[in-house]
C-alpha atoms as a PDB file:
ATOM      1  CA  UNK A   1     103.304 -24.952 195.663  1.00  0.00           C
ATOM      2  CA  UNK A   2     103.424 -25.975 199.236  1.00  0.00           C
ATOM      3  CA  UNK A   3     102.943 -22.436 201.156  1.00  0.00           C
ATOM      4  CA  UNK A   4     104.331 -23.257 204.035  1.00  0.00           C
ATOM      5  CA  UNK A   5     107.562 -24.461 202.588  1.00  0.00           C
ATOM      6  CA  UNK A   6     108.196 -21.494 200.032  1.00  0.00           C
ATOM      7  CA  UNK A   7     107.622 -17.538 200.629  1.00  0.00           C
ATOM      8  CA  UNK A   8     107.299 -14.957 198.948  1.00  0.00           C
ATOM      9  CA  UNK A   9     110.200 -13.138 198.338  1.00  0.00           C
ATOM     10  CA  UNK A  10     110.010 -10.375 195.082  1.00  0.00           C
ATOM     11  CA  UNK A  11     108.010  -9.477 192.597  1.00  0.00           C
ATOM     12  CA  UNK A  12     109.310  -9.294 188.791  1.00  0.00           C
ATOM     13  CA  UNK A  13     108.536  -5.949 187.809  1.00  0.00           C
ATOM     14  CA  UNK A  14     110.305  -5.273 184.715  1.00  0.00           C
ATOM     15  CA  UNK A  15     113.472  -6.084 182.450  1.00  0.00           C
ATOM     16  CA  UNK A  16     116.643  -4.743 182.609  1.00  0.00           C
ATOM     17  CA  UNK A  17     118.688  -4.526 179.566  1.00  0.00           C
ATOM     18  CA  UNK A  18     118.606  -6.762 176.527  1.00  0.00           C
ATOM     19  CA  UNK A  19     119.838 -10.337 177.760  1.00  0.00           C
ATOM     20  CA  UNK A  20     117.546 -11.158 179.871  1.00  0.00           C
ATOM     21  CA  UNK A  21     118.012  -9.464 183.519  1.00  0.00           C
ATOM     22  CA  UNK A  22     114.957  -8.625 185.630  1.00  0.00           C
ATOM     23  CA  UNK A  23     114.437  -5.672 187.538  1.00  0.00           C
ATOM     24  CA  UNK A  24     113.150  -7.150 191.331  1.00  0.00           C
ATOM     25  CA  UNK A  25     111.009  -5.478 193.508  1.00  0.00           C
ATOM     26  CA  UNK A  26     112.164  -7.378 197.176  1.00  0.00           C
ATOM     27  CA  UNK A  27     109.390  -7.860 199.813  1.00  0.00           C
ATOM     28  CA  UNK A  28     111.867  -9.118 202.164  1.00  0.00           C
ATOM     29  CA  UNK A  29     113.840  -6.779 205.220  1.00  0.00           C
ATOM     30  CA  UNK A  30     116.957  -5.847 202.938  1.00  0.00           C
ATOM     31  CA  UNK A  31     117.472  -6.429 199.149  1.00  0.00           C
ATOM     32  CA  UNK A  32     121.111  -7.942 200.759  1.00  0.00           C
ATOM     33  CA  UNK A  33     118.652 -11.116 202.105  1.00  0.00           C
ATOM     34  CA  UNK A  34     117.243 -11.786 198.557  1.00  0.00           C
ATOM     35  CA  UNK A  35     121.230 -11.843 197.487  1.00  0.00           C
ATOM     36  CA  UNK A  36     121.912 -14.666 199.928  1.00  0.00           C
ATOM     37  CA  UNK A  37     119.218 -17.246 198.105  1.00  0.00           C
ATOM     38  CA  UNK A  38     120.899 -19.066 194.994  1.00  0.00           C
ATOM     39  CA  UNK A  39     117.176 -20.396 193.968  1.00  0.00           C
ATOM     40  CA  UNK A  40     114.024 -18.840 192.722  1.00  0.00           C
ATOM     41  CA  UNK A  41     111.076 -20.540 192.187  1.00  0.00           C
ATOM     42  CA  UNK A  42     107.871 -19.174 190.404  1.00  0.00           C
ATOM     43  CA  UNK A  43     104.303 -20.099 191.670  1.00  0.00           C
ATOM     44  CA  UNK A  44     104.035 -23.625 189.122  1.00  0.00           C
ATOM     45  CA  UNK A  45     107.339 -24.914 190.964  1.00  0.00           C
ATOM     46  CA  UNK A  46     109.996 -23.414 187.704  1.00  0.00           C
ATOM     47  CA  UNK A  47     113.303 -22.919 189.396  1.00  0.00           C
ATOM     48  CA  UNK A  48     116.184 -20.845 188.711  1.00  0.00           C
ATOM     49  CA  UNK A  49     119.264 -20.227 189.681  1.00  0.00           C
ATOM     50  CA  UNK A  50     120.604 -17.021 190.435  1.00  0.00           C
ATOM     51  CA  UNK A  51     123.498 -16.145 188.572  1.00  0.00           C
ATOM     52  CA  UNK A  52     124.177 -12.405 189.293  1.00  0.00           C
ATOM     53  CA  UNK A  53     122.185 -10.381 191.300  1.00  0.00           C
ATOM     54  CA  UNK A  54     122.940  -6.157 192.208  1.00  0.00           C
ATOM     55  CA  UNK A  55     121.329  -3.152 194.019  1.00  0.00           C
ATOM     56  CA  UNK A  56     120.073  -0.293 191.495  1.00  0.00           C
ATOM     57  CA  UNK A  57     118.659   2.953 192.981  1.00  0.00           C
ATOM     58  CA  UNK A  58     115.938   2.721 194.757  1.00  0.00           C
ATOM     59  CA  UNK A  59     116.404  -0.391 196.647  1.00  0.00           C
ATOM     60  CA  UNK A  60     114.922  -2.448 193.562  1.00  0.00           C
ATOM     61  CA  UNK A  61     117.476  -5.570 192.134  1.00  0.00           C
ATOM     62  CA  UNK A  62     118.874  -6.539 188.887  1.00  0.00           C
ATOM     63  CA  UNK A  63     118.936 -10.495 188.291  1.00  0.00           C
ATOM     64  CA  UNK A  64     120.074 -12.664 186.113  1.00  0.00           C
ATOM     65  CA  UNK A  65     117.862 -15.970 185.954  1.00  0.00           C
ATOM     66  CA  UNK A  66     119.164 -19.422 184.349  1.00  0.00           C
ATOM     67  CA  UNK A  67     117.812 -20.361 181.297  1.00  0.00           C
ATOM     68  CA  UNK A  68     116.561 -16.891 180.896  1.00  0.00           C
ATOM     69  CA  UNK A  69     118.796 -15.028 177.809  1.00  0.00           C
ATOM     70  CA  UNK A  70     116.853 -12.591 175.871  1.00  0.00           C
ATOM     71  CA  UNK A  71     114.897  -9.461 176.473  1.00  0.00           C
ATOM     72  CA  UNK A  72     111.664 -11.277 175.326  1.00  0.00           C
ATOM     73  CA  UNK A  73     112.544 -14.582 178.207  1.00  0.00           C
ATOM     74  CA  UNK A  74     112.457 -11.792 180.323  1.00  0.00           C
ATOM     75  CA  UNK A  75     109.181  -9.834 179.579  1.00  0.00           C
ATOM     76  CA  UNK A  76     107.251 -12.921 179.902  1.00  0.00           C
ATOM     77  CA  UNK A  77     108.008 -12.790 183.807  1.00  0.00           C
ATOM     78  CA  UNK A  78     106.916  -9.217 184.261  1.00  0.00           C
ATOM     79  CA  UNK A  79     104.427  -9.227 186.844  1.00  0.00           C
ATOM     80  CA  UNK A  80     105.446 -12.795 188.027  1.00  0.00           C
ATOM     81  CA  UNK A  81     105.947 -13.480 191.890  1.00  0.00           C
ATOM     82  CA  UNK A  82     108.997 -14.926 192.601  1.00  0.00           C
ATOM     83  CA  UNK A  83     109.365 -17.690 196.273  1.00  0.00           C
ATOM     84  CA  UNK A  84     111.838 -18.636 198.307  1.00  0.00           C
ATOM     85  CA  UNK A  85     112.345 -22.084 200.081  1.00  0.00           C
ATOM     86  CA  UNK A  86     111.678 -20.905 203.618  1.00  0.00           C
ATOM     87  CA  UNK A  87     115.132 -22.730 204.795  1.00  0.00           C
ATOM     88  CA  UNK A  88     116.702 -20.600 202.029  1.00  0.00           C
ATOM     89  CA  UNK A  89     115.960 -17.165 203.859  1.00  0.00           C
ATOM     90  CA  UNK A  90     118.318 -16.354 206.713  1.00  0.00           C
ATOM     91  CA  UNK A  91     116.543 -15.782 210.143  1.00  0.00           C
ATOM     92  CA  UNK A  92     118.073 -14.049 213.057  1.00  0.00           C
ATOM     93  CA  UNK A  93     117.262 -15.454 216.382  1.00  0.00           C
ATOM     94  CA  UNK A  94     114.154 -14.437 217.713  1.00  0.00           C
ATOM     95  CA  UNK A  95     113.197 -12.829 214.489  1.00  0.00           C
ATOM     96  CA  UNK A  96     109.661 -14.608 212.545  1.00  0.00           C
ATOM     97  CA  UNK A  97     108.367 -14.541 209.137  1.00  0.00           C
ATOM     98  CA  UNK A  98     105.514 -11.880 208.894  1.00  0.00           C
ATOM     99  CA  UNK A  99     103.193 -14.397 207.712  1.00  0.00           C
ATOM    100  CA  UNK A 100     103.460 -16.756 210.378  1.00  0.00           C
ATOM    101  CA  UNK A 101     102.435 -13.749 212.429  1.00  0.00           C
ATOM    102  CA  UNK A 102      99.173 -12.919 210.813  1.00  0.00           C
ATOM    103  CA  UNK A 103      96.440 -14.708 212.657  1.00  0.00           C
ATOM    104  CA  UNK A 104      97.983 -14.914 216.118  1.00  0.00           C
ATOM    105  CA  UNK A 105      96.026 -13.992 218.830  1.00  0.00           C
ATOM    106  CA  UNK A 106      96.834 -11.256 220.775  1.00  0.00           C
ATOM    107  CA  UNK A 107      96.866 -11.898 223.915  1.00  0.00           C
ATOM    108  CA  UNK A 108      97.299  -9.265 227.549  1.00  0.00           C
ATOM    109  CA  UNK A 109     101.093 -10.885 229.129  1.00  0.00           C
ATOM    110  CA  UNK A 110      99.400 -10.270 232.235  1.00  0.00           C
ATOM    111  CA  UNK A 111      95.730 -10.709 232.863  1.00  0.00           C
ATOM    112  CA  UNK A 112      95.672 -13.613 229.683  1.00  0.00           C
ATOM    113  CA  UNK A 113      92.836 -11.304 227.722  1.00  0.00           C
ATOM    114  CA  UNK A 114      92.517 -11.791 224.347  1.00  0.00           C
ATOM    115  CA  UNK A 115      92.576  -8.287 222.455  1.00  0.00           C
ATOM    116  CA  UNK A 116      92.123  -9.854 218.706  1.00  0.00           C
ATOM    117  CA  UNK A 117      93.915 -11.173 216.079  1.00  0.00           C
ATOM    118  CA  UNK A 118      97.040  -9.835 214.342  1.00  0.00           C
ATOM    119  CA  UNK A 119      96.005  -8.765 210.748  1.00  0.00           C
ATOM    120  CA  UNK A 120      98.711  -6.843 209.400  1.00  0.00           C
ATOM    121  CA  UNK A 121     102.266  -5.743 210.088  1.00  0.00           C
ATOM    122  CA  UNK A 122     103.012  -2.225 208.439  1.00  0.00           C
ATOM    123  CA  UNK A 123     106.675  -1.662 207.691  1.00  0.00           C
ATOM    124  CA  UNK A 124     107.109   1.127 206.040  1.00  0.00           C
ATOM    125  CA  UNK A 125     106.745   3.534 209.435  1.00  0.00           C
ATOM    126  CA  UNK A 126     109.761   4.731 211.354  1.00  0.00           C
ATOM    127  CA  UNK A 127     108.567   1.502 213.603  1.00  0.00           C
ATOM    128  CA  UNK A 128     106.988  -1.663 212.562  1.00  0.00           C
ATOM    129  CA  UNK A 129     103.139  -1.119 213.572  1.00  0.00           C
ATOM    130  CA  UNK A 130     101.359  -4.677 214.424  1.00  0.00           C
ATOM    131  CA  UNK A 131      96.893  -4.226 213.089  1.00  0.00           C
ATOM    132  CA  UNK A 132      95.161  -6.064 215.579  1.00  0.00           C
ATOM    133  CA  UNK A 133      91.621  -6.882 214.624  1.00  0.00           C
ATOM    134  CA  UNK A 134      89.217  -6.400 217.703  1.00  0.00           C
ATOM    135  CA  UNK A 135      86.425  -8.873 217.941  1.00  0.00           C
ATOM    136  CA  UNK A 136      84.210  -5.176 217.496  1.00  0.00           C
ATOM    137  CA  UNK A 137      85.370  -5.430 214.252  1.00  0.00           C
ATOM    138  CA  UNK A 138      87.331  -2.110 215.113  1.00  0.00           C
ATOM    139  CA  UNK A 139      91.582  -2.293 214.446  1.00  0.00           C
ATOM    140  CA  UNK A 140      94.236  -1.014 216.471  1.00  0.00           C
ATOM    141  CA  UNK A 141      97.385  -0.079 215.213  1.00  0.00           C
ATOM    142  CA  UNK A 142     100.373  -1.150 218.397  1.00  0.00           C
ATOM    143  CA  UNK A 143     103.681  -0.644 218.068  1.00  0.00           C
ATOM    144  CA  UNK A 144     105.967  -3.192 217.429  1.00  0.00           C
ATOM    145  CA  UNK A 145     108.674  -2.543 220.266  1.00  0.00           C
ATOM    146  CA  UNK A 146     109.542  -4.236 223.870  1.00  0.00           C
ATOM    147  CA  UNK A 147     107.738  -1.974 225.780  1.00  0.00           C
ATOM    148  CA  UNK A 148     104.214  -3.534 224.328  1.00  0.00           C
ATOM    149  CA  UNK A 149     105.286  -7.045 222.628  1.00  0.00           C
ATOM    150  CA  UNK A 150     106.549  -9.077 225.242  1.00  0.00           C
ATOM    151  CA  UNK A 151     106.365 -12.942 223.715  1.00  0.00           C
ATOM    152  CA  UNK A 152     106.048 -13.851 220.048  1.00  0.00           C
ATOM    153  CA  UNK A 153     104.836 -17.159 220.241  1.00  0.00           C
ATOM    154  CA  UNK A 154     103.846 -19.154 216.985  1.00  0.00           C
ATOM    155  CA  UNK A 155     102.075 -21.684 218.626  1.00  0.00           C
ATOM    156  CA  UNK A 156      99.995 -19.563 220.990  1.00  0.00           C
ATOM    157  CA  UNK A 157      99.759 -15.632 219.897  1.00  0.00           C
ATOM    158  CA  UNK A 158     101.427 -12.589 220.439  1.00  0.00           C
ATOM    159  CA  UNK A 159     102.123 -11.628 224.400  1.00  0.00           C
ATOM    160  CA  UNK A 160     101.182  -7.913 224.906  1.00  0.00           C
ATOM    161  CA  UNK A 161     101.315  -5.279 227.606  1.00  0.00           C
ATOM    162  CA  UNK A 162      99.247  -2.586 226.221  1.00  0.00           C
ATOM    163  CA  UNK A 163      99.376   0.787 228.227  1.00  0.00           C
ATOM    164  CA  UNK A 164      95.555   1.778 229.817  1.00  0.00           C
ATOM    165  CA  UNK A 165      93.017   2.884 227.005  1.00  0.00           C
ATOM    166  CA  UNK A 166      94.902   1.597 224.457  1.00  0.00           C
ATOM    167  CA  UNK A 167      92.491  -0.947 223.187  1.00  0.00           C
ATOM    168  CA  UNK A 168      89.317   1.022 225.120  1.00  0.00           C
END
C-alpha cells in the first residue's frame, strides 16, 4: 500500500454486537471526519464500504463493514489498522496531515536558523505541542500556536519565531 496515497485513519479494536460491527478507535481530529469516508481499506489493499457508522461513549465508533456479517468476520479484524485514501479525508485550508509534518525542518522566520527537525506532534494537551529534535540530540517541546509557528511549509520546513532561551 502506497503510503503516501492512503493514511491511517483507526484502529479496529474490538466487536460490537453479534453481526459483525467493529468498535473503532479514530486517530483522526474528530470521530465526525472518519464518518465522512465511505471506504476503508486494510494494510493488503481489502476495501470496504462503510455502511453505518455511530459515536459510542468515549469518542470510540461503531461500524458496519461490507462483506463483514458475523461476530467471528469481525474478530478476525481486531487489532487491524484501518487507511484512508488521502483525497478521502476532508482538509480545511491551511490545515496539513500530521505526517507530512514529521521531518520538516524547523527553521527561525527571521534569522533562517535551523533549530531541528519536527519529530512528533502531541495532541492530547490543551494545545497541540510540536517535538523538535535538536541536532544535540536534546527535544524541545513548542507550542503549536501563531505566536511561534509562523509558515507551515511542506516543501521547505516549519517557519518559527521562538521567544529568547527557548531552544538555549
Amino acid at each position: 500500500m502506497d503510503k503516501k496515497a492512503y493514511l491511517e485513519i483507526a484502529k479496529i479494536i474490538n466487536t460490537h454486537g453479534v453481526r459483525g460491527a467493529v468498535k473503532l478507535e479514530p486517530w483522526c481530529d474528530s470521530p465526525d471526519v472518519l464518518k465522512q469516508i465511505k471506504t476503508l481499506y486494510l494494510q493488503d489493499g481489502t476495501a470496504f464500504a462503510v455502511s453505518d457508522i455511530k459515536t459510542i461513549n468515549g469518542g470510540f465508533l461503531v461500524v458496519s463493514l461490507s462483506g463483514i456479517e458475523t461476530v467471528e468476520q469481525a474478530a478476525r479484524l481486531k487489532n487491524k489498522v484501518l487507511f484512508a485514501k488521502r483525497e478521502d479525508i476532508p482538509l480545511t485550508p491551511g490545515a496539513h496531515f500530521i505526517c507530512d509534518l514529521i521531518g520538516l525542518p524547523v527553521i527561525d522566520a527571521v534569522t533562517g536558523k535551523q533549530y531541528g527537525t519536527l519529530s512528533d506532534v502531541m495532541q492530547n494537551t490543551v494545545q497541540e505541542l510540536y517535538a523538535v529534535k535538536t541536532p544535540e540530540g536534546g527535544t524541545v517541546l513548542l507550542p503549536a500556536v501563531p505566536e511561534f509557528i509562523r509558515k507551515i511549509d511542506e516543501e521547505a520546513g516549519i517557519f518559527i519565531t521562538p521567544i529568547a532561551g527557548f531552544f538555549d
